[in-house]
N, C-alpha and C. Protein backbone atom coordinates (compact mmCIF):
# COMPACT_ATOMS: atom_id res chain seq x y z
N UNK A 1 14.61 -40.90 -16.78
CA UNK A 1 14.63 -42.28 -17.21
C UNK A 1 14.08 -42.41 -18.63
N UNK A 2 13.03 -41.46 -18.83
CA UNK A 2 12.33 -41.77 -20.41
C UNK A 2 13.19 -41.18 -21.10
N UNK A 3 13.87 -40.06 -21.52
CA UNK A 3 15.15 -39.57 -22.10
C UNK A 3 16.01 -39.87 -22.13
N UNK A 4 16.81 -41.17 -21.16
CA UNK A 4 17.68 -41.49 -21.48
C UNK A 4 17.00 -43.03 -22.37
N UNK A 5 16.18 -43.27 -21.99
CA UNK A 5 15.59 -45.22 -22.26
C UNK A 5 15.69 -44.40 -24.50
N UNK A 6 14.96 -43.47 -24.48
CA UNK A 6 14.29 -43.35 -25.45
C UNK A 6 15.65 -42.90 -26.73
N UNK A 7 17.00 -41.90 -25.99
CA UNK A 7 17.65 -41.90 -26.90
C UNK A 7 18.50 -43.04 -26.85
N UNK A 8 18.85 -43.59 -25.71
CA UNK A 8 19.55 -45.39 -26.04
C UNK A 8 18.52 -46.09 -27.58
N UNK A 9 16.94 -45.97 -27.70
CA UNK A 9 16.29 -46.70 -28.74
C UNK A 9 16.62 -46.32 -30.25
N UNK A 10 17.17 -44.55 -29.61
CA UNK A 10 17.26 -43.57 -31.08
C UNK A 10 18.40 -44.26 -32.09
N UNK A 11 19.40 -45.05 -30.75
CA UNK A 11 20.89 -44.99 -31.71
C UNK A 11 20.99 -46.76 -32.33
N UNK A 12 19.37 -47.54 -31.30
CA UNK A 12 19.34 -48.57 -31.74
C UNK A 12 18.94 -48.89 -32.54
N UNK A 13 17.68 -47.78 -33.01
CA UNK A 13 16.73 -47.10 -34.31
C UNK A 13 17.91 -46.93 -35.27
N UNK A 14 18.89 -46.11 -35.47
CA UNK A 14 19.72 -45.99 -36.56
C UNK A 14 20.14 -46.67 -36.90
N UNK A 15 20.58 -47.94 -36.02
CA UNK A 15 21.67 -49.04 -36.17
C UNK A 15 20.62 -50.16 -37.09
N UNK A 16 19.85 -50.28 -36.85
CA UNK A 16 18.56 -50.68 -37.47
C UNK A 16 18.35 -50.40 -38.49
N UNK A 17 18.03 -49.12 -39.25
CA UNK A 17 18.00 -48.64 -40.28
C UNK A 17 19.24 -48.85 -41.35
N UNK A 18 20.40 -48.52 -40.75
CA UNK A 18 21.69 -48.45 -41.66
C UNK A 18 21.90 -50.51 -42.01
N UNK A 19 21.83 -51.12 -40.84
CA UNK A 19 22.16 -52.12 -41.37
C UNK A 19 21.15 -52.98 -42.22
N UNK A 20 19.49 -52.62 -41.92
CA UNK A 20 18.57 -52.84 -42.69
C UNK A 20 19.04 -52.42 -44.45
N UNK A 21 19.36 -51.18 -44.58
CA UNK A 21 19.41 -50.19 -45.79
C UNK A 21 20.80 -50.51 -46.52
N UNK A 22 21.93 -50.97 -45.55
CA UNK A 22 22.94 -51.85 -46.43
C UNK A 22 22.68 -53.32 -46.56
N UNK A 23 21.58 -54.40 -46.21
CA UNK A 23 21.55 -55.46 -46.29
C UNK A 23 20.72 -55.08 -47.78
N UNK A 24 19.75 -54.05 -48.08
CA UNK A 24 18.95 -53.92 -48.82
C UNK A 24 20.16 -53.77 -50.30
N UNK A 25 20.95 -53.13 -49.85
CA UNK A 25 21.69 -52.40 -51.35
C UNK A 25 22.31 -53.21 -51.78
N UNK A 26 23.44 -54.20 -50.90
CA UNK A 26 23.87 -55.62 -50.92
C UNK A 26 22.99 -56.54 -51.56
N UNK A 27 22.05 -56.63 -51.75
CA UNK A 27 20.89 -57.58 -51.86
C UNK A 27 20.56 -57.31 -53.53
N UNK A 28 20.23 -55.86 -53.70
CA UNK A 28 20.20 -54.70 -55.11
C UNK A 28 21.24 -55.13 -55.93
N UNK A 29 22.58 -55.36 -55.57
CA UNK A 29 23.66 -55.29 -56.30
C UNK A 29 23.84 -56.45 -56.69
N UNK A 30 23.51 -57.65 -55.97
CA UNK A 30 24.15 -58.75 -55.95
C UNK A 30 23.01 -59.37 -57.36
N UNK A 31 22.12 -59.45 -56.93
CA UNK A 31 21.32 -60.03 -58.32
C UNK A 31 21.70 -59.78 -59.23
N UNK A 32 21.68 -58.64 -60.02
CA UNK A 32 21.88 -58.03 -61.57
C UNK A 32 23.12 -59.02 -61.94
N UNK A 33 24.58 -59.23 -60.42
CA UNK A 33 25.43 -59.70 -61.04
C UNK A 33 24.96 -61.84 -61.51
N UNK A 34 24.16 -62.06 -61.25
CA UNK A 34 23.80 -62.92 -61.31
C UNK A 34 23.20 -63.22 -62.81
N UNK A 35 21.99 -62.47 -62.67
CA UNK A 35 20.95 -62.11 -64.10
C UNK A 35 22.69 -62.03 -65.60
N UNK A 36 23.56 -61.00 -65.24
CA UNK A 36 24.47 -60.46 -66.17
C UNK A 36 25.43 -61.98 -66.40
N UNK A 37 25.66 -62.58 -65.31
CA UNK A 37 26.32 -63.68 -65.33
C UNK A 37 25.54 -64.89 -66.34
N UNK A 38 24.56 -64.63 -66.19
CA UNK A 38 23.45 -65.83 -66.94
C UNK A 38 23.21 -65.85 -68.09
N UNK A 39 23.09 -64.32 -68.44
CA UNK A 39 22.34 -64.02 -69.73
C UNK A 39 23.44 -63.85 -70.56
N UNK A 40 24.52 -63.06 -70.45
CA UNK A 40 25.84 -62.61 -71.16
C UNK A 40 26.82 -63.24 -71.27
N UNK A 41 27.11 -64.64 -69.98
CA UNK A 41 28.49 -64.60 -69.91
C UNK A 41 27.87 -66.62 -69.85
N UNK A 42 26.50 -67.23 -70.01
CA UNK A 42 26.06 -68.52 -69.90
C UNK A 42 26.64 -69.06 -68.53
N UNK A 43 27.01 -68.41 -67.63
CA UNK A 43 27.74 -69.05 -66.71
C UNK A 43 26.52 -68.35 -64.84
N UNK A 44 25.74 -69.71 -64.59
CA UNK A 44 25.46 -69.52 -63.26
C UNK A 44 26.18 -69.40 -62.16
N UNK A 45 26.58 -68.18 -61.84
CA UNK A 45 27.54 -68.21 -60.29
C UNK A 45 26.49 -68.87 -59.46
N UNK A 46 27.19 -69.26 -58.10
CA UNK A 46 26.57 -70.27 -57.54
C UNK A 46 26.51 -69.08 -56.18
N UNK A 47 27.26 -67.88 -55.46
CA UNK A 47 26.98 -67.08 -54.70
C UNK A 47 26.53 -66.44 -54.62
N UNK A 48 25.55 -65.49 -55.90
CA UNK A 48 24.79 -63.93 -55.51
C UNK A 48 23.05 -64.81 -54.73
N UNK A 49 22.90 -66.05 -55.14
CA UNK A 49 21.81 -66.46 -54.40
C UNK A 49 21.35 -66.18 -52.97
N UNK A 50 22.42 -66.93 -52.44
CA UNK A 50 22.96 -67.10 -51.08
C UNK A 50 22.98 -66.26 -50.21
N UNK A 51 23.55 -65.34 -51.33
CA UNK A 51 23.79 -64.00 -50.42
C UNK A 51 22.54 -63.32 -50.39
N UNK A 52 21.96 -63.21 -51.19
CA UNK A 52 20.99 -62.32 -51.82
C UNK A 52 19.60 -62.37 -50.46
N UNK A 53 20.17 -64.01 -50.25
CA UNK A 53 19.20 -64.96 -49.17
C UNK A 53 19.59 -63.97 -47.91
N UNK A 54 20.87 -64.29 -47.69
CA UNK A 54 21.61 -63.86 -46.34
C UNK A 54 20.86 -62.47 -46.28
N UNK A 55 21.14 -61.72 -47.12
CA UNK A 55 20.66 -60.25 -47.35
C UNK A 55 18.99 -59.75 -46.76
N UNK A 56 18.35 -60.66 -47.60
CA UNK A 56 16.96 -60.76 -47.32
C UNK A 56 16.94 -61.12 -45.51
N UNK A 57 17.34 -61.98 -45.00
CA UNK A 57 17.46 -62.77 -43.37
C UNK A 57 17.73 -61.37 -42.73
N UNK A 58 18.66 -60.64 -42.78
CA UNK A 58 18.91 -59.37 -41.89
C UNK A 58 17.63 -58.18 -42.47
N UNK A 59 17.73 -58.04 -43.39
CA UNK A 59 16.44 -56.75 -43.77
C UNK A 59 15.51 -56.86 -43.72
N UNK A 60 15.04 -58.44 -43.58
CA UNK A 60 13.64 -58.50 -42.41
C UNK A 60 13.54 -58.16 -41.33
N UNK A 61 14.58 -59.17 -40.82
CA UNK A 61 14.33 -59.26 -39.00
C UNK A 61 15.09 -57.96 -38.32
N UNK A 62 16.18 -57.79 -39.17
CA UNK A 62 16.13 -55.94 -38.72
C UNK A 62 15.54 -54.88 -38.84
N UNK A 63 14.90 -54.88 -40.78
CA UNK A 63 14.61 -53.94 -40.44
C UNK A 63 12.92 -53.68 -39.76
N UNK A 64 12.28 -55.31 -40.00
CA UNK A 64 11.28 -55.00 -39.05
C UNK A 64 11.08 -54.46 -37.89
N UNK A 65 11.91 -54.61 -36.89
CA UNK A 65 12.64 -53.69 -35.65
C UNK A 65 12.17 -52.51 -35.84
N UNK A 66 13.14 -51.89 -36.83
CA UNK A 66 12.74 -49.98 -37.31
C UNK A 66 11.17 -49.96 -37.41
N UNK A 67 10.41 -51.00 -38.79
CA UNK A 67 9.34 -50.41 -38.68
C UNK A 67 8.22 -50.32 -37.32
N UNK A 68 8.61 -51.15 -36.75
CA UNK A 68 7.69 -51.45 -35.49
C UNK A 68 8.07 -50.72 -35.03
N UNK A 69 8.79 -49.77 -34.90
CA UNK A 69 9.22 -48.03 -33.76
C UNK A 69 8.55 -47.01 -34.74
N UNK A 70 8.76 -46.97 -36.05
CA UNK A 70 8.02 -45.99 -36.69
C UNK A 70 7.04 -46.22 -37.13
N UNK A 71 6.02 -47.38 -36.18
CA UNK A 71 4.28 -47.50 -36.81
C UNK A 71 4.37 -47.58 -38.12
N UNK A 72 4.87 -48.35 -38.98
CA UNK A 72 4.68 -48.50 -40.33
C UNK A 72 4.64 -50.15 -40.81
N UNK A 73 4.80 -50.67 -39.41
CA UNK A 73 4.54 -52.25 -39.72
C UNK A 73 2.92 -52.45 -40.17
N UNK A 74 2.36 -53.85 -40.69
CA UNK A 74 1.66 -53.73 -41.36
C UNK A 74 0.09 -53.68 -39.71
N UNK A 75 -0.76 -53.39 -40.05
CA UNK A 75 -1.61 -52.73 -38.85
C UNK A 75 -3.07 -52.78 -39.47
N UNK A 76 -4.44 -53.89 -38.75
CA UNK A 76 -5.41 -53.62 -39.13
C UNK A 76 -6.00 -52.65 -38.23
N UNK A 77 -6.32 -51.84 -38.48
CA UNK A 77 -7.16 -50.68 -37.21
C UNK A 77 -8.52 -50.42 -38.11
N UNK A 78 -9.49 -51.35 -38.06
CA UNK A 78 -10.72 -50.78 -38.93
C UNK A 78 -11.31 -51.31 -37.47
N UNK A 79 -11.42 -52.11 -36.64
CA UNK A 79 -11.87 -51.90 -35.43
C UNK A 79 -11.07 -51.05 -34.26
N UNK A 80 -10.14 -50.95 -33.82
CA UNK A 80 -9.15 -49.77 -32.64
C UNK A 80 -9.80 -48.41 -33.28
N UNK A 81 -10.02 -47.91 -34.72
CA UNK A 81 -10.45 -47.09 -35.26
C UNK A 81 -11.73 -46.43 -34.79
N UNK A 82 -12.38 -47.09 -34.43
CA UNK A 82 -13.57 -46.60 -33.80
C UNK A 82 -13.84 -46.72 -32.45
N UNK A 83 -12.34 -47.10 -31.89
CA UNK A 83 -12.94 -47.23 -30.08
C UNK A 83 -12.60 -46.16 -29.58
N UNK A 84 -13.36 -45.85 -28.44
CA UNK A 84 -12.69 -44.52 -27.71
C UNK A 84 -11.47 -44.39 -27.52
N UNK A 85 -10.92 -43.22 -26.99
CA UNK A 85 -9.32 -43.10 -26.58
C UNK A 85 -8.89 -44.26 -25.55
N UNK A 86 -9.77 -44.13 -24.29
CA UNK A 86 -9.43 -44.99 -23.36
C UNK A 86 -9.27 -46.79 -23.92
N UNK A 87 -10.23 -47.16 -25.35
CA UNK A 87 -9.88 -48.81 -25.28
C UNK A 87 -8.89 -48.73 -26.19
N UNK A 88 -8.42 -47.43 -27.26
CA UNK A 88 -7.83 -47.26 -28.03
C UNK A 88 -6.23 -47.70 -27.66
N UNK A 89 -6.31 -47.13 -26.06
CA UNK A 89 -5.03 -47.29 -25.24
C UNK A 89 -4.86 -48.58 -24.83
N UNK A 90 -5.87 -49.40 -24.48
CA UNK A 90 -6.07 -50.80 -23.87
C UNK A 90 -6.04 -51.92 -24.87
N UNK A 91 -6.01 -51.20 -26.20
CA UNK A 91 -5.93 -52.32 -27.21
C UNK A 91 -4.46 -52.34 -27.61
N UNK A 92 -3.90 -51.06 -27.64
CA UNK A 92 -2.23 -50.73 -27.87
C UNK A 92 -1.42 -51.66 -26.80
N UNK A 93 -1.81 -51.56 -25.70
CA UNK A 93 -1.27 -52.17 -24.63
C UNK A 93 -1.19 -53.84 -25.22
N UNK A 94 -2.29 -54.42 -25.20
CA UNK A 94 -2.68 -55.90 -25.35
C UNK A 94 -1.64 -56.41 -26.52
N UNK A 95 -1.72 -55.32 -27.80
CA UNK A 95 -0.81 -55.50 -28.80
C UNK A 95 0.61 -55.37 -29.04
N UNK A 96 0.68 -54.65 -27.68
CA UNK A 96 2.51 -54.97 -27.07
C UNK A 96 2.45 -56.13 -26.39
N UNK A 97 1.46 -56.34 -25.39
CA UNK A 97 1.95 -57.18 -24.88
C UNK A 97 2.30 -58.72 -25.85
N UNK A 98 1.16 -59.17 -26.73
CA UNK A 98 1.04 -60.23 -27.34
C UNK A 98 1.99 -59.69 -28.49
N UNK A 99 2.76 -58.70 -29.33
CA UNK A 99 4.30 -58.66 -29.74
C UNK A 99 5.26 -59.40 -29.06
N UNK A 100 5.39 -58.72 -27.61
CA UNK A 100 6.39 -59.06 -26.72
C UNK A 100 6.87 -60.46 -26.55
N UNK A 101 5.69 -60.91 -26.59
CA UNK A 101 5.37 -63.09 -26.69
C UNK A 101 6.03 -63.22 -27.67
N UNK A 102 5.45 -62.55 -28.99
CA UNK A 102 6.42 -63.40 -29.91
C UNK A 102 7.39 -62.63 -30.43
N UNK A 103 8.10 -61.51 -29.74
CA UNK A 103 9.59 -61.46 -30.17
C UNK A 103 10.27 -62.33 -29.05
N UNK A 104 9.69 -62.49 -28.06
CA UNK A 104 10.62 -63.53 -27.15
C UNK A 104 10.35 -64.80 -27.70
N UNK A 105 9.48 -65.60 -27.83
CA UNK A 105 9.56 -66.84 -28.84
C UNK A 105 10.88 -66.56 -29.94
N UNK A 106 10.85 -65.93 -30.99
CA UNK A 106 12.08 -65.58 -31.89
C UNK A 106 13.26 -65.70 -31.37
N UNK A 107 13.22 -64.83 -29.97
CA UNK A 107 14.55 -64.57 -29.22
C UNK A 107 15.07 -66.04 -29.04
N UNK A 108 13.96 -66.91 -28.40
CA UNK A 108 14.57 -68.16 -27.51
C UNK A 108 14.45 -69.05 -28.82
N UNK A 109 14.13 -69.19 -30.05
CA UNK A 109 14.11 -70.15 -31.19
C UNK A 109 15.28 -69.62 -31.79
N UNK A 110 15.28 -68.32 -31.99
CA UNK A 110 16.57 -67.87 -33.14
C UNK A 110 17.91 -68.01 -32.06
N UNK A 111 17.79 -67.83 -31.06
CA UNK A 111 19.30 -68.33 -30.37
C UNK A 111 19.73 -69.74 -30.16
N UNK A 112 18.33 -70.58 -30.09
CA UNK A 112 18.37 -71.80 -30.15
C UNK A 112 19.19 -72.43 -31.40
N UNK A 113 18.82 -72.21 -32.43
CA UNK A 113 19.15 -72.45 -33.27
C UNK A 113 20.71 -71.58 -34.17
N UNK A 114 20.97 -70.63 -33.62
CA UNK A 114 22.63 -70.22 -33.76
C UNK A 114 23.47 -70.92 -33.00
N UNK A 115 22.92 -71.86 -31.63
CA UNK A 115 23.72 -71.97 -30.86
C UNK A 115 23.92 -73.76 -31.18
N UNK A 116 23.02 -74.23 -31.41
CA UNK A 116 22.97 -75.37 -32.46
C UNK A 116 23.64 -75.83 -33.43
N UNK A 117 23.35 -74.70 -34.69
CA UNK A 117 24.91 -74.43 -35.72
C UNK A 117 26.14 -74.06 -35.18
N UNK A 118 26.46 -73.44 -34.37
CA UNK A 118 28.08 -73.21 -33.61
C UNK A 118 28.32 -74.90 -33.46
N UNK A 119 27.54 -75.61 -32.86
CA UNK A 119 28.10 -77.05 -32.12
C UNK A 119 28.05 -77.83 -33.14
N UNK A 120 27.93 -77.74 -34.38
CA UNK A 120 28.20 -78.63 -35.43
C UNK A 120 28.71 -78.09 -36.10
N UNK A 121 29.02 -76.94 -36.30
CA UNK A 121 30.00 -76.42 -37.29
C UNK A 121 29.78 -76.11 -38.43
N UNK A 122 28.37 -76.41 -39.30
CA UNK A 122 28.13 -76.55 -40.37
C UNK A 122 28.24 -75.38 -41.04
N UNK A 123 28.81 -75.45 -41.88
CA UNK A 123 29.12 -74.19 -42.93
C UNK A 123 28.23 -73.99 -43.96
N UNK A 124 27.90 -73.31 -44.87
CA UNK A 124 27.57 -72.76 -45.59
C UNK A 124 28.17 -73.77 -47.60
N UNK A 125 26.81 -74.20 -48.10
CA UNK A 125 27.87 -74.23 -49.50
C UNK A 125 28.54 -73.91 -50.46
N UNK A 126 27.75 -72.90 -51.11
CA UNK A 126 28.67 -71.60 -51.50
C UNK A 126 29.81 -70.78 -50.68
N UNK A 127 29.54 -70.36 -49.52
CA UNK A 127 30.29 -70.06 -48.87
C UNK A 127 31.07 -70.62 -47.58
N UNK A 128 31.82 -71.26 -47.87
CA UNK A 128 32.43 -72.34 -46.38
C UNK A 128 33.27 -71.75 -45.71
N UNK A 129 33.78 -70.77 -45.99
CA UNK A 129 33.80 -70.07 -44.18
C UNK A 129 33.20 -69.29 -43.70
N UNK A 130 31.64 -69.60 -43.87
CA UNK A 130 30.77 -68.83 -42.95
C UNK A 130 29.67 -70.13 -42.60
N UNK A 131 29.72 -69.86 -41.02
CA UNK A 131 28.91 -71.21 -40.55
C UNK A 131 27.38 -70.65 -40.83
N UNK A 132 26.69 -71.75 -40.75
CA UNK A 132 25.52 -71.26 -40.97
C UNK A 132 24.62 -70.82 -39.77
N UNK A 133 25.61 -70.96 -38.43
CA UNK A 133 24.88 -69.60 -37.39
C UNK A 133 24.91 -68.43 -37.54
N UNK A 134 25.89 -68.24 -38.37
CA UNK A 134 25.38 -66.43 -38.76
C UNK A 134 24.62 -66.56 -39.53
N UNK A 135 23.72 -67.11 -40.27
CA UNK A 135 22.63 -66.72 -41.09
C UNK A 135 21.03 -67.38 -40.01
N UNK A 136 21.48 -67.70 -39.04
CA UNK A 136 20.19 -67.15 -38.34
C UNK A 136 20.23 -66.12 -36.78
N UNK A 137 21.79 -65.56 -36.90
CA UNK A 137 22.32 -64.62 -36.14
C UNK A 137 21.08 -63.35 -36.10
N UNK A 138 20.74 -63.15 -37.15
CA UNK A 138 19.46 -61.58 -37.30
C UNK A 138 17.91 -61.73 -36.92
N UNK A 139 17.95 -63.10 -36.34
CA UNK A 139 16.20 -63.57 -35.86
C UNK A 139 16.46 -63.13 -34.56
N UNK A 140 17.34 -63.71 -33.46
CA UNK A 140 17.73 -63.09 -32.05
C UNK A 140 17.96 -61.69 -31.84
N UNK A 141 18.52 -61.24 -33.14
CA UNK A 141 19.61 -59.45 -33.00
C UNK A 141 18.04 -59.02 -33.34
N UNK A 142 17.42 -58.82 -34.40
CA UNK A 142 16.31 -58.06 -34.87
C UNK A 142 15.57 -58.59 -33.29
N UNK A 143 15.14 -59.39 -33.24
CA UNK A 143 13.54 -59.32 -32.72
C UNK A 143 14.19 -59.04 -31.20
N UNK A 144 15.18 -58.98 -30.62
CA UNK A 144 15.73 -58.63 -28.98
C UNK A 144 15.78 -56.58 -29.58
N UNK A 145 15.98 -56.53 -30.85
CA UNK A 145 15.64 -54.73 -31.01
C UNK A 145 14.71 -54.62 -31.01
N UNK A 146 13.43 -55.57 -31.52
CA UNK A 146 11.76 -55.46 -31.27
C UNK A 146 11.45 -55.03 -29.82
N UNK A 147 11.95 -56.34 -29.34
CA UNK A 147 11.57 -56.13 -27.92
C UNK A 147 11.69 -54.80 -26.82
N UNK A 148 12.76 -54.46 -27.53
CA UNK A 148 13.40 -53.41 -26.68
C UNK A 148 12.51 -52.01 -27.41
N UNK A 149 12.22 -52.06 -28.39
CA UNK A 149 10.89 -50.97 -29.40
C UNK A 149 9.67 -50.93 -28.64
N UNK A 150 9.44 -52.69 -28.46
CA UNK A 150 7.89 -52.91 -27.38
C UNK A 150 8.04 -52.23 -26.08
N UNK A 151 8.86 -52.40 -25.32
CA UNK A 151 9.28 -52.09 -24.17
C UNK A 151 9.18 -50.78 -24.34
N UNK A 152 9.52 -50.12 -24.97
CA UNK A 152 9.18 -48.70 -25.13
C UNK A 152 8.11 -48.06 -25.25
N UNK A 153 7.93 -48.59 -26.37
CA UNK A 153 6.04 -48.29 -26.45
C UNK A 153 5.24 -48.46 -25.67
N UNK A 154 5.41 -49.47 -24.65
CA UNK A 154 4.09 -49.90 -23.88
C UNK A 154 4.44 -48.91 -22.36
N UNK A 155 5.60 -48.49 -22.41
CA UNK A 155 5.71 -47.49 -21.18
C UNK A 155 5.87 -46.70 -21.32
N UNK A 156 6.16 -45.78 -22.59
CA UNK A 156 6.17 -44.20 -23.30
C UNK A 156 5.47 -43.74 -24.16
N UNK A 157 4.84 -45.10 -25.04
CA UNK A 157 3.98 -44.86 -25.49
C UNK A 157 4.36 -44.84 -27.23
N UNK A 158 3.79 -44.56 -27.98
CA UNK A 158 4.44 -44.51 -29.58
C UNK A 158 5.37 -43.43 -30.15
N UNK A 159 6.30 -43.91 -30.81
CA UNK A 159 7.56 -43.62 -31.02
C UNK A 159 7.41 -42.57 -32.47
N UNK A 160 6.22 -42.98 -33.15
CA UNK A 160 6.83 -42.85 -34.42
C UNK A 160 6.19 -41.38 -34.69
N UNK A 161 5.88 -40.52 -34.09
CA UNK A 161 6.17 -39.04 -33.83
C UNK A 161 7.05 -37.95 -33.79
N UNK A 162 8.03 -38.77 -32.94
CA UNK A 162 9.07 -38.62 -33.08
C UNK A 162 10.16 -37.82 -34.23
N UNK A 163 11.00 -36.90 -34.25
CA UNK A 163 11.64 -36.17 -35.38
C UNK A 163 12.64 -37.60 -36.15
N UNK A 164 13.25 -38.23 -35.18
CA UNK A 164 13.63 -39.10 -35.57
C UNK A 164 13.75 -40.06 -36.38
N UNK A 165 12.15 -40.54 -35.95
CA UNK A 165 11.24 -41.58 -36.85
C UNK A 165 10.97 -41.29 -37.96
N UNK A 166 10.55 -39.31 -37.75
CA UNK A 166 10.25 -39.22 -38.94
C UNK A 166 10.60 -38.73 -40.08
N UNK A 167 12.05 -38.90 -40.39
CA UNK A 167 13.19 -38.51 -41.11
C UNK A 167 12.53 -39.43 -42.55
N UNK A 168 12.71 -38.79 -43.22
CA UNK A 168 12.25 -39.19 -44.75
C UNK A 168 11.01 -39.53 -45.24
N UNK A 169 9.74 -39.47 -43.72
CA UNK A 169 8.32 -39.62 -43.82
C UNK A 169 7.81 -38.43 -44.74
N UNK A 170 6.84 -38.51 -45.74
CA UNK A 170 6.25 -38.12 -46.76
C UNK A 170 5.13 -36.65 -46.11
N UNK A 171 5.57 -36.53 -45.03
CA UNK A 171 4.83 -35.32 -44.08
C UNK A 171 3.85 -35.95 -43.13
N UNK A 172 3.36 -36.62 -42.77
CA UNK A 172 2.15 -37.00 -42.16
C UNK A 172 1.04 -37.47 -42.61
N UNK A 173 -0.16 -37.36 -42.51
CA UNK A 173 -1.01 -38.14 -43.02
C UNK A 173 -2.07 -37.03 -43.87
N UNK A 174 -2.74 -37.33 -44.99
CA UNK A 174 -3.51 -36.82 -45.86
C UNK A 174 -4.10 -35.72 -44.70
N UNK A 175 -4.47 -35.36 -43.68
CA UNK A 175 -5.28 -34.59 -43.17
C UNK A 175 -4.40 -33.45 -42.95
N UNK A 176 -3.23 -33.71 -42.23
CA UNK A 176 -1.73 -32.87 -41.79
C UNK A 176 -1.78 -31.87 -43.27
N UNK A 177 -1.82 -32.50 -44.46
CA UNK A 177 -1.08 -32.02 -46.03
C UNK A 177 -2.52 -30.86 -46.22
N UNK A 178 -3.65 -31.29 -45.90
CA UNK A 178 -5.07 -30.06 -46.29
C UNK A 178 -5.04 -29.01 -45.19
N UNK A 179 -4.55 -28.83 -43.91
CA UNK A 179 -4.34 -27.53 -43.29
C UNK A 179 -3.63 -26.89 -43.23
């Protein structure tokens, strides 16, 4: 069951990453044409904004997903740091559980609200054939991949060990690099 739960997360982990890492490059590209449009040509396009927006909406809420599987979301541990193993484990737990709350809050607000924009139709102004439920389509998709990251963690335990996870990690931590 943990081998199969864990590589179903691996391919949800990638899917995560790639669409995080093309919302990012999309996002890269689209400005300059904006800046080049402004400065060179006096003319404000009215779409690299928008998009740039749209762009930003998925490479949060997705790719926050990824980082919360590879422990690299942001994390105070100056107290967990000094508790034994055993509260070390009991504080990990508490901190899935109270995740779990609020990727399901997200889940039931960000669907709320796609399903809202479908029934009015409202489009987009720069772009009018795209309603504006797909631009809060990546609050439900990202944080239901959170959930499914939490769900993992809190019954397998942390992910970001993993060979997987740790594809392009800088080696481990300052102590790993001195032995």
């Amino acid at each position: 069951m943990k081998d199969t739960y864990c590589k179903a997360m691996d391919a949800v982990y990638w899917l995560c990453i790639w669409i995080a890492g093309l919302a990012m490059v999309v996002m890269t590209l689209v400005i300059p044409v904006q800046v080049v449009a402004r400065k060179w040509f006096d003319s404000g396009l009215s779409w690299p904004e928008p998009m740039a927006l749209m762009c930003m909406i998925i490479f949060t809420f997705v790719g926050s997903a990824a980082a919360y599987r590879a422990g690299s979301h942001i994390a105070v541990t100056m107290l967990t740091d000094r508790l034994p193993p055993q509260g070390k484990y009991i504080f990990a737990r508490i901190v899935d559980l109270l995740m779990a709350l609020v990727a399901l809050f997200v889940i039931v607000y960000g669907t709320d609200r796609v399903l809202f924009f479908m029934e009015t139709g409202q489009t987009l102004a720069d772009f009018t054939q795209i309603q504006v439920s797909w631009t809060y389509l990546p609050l439900p998709i990202g944080s239901a991949a959170t959930l499914l990251f939490i769900i993992e963690s809190f019954f397998f335990g942390s992910q970001h060990h993993r060979p997987i996870v740790t594809i392009g990690s800088h080696g481990g931590s300052a102590e790993d690099s001195t032995n």
